[in-house]
C-alpha atoms as a PDB file:
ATOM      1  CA  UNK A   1      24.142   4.374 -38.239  1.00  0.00           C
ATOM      2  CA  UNK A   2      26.934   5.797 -35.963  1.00  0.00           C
ATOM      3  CA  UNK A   3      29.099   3.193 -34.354  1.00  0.00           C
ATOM      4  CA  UNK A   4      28.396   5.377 -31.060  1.00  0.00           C
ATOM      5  CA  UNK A   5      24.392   5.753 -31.499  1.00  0.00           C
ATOM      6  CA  UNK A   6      21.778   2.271 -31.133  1.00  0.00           C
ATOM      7  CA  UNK A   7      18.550   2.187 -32.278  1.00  0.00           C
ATOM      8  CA  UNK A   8      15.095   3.287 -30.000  1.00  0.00           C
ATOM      9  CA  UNK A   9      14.366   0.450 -28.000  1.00  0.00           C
ATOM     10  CA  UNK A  10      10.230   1.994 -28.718  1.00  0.00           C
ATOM     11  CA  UNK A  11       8.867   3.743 -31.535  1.00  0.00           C
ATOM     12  CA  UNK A  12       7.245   6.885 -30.431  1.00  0.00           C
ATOM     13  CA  UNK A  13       4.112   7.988 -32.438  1.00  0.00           C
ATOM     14  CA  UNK A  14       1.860  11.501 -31.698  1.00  0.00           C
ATOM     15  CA  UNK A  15      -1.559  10.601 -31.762  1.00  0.00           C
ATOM     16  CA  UNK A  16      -4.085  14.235 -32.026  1.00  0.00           C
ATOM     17  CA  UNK A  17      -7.177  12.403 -32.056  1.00  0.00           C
ATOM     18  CA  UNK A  18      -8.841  16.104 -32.753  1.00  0.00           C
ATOM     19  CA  UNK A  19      -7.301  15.367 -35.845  1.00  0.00           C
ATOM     20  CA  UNK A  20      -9.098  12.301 -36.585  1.00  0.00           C
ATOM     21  CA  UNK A  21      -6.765   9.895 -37.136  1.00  0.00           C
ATOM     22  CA  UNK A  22      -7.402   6.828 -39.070  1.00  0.00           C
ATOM     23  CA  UNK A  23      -5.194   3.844 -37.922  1.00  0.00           C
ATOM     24  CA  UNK A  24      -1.604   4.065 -35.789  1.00  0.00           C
ATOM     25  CA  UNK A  25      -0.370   1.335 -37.984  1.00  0.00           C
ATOM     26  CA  UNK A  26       3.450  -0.767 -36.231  1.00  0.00           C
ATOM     27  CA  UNK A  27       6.729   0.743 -37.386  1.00  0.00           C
ATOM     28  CA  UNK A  28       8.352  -1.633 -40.507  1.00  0.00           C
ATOM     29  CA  UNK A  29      10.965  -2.992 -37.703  1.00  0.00           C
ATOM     30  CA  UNK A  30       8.783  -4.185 -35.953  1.00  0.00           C
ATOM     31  CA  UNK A  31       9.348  -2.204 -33.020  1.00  0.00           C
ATOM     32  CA  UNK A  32       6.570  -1.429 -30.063  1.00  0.00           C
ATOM     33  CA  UNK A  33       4.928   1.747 -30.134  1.00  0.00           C
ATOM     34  CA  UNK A  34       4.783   3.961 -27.614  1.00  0.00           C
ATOM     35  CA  UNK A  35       2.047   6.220 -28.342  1.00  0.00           C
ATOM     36  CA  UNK A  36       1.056  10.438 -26.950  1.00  0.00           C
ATOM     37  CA  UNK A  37      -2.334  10.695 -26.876  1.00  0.00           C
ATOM     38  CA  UNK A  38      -3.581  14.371 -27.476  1.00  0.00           C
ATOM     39  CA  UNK A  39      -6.420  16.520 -27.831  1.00  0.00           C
ATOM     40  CA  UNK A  40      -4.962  19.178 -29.573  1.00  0.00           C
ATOM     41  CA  UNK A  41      -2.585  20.691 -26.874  1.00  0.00           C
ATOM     42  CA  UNK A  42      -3.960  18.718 -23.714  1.00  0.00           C
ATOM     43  CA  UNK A  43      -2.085  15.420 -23.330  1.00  0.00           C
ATOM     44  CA  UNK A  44      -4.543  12.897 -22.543  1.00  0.00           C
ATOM     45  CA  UNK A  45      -1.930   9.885 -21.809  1.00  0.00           C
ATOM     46  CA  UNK A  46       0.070   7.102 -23.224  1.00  0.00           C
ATOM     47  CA  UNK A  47      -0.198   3.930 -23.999  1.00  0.00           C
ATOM     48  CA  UNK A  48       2.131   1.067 -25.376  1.00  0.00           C
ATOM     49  CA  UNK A  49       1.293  -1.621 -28.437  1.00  0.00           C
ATOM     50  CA  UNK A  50       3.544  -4.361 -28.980  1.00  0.00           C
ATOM     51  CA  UNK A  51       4.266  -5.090 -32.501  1.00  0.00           C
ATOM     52  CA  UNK A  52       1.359  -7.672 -33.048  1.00  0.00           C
ATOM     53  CA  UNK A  53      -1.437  -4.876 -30.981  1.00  0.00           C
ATOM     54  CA  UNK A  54      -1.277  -2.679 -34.570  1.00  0.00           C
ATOM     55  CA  UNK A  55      -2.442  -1.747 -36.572  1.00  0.00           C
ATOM     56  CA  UNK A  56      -5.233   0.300 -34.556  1.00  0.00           C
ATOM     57  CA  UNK A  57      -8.012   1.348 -37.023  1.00  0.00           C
ATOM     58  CA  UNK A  58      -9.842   4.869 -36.016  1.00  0.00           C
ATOM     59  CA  UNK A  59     -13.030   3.336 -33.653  1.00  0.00           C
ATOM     60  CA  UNK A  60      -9.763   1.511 -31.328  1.00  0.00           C
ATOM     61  CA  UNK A  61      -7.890   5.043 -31.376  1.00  0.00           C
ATOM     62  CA  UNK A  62     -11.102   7.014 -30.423  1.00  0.00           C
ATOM     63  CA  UNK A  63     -12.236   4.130 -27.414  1.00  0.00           C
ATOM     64  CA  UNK A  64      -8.731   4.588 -26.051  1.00  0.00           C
ATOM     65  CA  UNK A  65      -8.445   8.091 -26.243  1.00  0.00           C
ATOM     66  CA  UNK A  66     -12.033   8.313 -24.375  1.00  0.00           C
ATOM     67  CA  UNK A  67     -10.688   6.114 -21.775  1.00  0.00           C
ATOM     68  CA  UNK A  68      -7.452   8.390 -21.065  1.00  0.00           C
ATOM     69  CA  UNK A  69      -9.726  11.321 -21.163  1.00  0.00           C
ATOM     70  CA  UNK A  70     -11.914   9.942 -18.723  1.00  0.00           C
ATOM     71  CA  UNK A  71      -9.017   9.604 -16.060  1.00  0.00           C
ATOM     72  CA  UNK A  72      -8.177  13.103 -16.927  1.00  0.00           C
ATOM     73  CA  UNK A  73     -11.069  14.362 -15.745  1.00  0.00           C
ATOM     74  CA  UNK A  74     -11.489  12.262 -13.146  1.00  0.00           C
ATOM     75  CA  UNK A  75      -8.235  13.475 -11.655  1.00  0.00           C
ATOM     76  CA  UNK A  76      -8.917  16.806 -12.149  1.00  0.00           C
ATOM     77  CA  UNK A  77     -12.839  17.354 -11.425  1.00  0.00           C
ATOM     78  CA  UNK A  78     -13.593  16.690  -7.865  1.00  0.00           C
ATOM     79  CA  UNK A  79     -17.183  15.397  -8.594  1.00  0.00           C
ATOM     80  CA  UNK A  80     -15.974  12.712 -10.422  1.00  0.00           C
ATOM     81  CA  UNK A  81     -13.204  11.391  -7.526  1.00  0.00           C
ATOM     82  CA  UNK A  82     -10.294  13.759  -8.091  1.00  0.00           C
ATOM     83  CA  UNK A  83      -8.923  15.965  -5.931  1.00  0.00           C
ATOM     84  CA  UNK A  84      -9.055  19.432  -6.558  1.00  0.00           C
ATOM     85  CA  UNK A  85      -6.512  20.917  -8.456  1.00  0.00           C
ATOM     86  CA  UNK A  86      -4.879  24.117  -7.399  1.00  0.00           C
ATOM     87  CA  UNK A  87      -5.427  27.565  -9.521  1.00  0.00           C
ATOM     88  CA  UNK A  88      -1.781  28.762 -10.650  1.00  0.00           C
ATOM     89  CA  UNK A  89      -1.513  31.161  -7.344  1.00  0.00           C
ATOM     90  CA  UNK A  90      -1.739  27.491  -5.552  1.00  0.00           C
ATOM     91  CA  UNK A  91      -5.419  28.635  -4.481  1.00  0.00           C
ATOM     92  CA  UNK A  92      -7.612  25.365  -5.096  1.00  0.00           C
ATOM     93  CA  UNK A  93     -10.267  26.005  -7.715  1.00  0.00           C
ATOM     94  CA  UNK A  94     -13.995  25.903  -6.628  1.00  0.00           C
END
């Protein structure tokens, strides 16, 4: 390493659960994990593990990814408690 560059405080993993991942398993340094969650191209949320959270086998991936999606469509579907989000001309949506 560069006498100029330090190491990532976090380890930053992708997590596409429409991929089906199996386990998000802790980086060999031991370093926390901050994880993306995704559904293919809509970002559901983060989440951070500490070192001795992981690894997270595929039934823990897909309860927390459920859980972030849930607040995304609670924030974004008015029936559900979020306000209504505006249509790209700033119009809100019905």
């Amino acid at each position: 390493m560069s006498p100029n560059r330090t190491e990532a405080p976090w380890a930053i993993r992708h997590v596409d659960l429409s991929h089906r991942p199996q386990t998000l398993s802790a980086p060999p340094d031991g370093r926390p994990v901050y994880a993306v969650f995704w559904w293919r191209e809509l970002i559901l949320g983060v989440r951070t593990f500490a070192g001795g959270e992981l690894p997270a086998n595929r039934a823990d991936l897909d309860a927390i990814g459920a859980g972030l999606a849930a607040q995304v469509l609670a924030t974004r579907i008015e029936a559900l408690g979020g306000p209504a989000l505006p249509a790209a001309d700033g119009t809100p949506l019905p």
